[in-house]
C-alpha atoms as a PDB file:
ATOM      1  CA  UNK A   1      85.580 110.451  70.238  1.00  0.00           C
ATOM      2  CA  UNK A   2      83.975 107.259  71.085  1.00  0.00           C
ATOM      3  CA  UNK A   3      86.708 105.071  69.435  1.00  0.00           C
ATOM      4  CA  UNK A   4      89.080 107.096  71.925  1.00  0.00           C
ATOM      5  CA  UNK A   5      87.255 106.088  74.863  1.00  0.00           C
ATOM      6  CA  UNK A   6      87.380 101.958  73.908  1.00  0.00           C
ATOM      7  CA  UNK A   7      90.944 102.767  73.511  1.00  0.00           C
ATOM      8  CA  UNK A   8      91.508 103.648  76.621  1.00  0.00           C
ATOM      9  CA  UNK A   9      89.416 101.043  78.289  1.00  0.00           C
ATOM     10  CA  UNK A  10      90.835  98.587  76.500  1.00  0.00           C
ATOM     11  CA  UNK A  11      94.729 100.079  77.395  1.00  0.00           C
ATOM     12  CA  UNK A  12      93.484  99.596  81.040  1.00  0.00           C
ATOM     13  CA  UNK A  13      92.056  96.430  80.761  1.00  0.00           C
ATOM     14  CA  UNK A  14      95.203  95.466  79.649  1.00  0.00           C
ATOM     15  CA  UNK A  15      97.756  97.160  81.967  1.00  0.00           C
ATOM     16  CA  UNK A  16      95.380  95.625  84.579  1.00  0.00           C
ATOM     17  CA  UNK A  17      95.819  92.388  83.297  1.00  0.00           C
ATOM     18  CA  UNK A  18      99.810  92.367  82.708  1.00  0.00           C
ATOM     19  CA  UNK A  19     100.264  93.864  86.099  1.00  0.00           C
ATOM     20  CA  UNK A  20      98.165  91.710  88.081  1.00  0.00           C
ATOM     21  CA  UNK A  21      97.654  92.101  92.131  1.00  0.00           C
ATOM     22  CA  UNK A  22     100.556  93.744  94.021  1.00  0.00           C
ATOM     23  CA  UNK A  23     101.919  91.051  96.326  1.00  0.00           C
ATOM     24  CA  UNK A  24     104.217  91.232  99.610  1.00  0.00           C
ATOM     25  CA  UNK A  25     106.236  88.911 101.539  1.00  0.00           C
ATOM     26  CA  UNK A  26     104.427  86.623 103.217  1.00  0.00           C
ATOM     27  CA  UNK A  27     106.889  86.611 106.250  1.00  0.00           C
ATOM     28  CA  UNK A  28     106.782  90.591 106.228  1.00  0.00           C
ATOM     29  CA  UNK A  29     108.524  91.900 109.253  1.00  0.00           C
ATOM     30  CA  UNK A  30     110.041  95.312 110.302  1.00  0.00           C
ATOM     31  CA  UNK A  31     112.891  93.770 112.474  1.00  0.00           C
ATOM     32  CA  UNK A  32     115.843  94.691 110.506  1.00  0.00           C
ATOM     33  CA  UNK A  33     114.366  97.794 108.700  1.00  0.00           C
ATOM     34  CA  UNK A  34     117.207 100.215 108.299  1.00  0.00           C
ATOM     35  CA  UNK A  35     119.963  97.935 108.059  1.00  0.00           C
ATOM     36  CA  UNK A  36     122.146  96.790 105.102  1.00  0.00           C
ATOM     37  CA  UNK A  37     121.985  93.311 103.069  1.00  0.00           C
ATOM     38  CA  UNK A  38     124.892  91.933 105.573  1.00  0.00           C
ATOM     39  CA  UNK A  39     122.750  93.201 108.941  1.00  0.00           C
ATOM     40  CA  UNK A  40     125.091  96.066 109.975  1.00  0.00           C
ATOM     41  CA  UNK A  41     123.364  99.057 111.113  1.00  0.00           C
ATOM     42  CA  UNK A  42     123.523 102.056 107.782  1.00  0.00           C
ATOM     43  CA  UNK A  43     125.161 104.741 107.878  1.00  0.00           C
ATOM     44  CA  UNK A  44     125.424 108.388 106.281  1.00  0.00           C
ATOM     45  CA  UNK A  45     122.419 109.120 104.320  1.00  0.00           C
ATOM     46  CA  UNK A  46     120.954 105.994 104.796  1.00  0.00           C
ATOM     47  CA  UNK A  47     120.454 106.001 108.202  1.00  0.00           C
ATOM     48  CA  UNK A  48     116.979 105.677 109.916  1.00  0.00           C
ATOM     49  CA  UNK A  49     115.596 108.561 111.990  1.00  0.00           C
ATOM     50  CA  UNK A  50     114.104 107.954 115.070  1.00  0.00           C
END
């Protein structure tokens, strides 16, 4: 029992450590949310809701 629980310590120490911080754009902006990689509008399924 107590070798299980330094097991999984360590396992999170060191999915912690591979992972790192998540990290975001720096230039983040919701201006051309909902439209495609060429900048036209998407369609079908795809399409944002208002």
């Amino acid at each position: 029992m107590k070798y299980s629980i330094y097991f999984i310590a360590l396992f999170l120490v060191v999915s912690l450590a591979a992972c790192g911080k998540p990290t975001a754009p720096e230039s983040a902006s919701s201006d051309n949310y909902g439209t495609t990689l060429d900048g036209k509008q998407a369609e079908g399924r795809n399409e944002v809701k208002k």
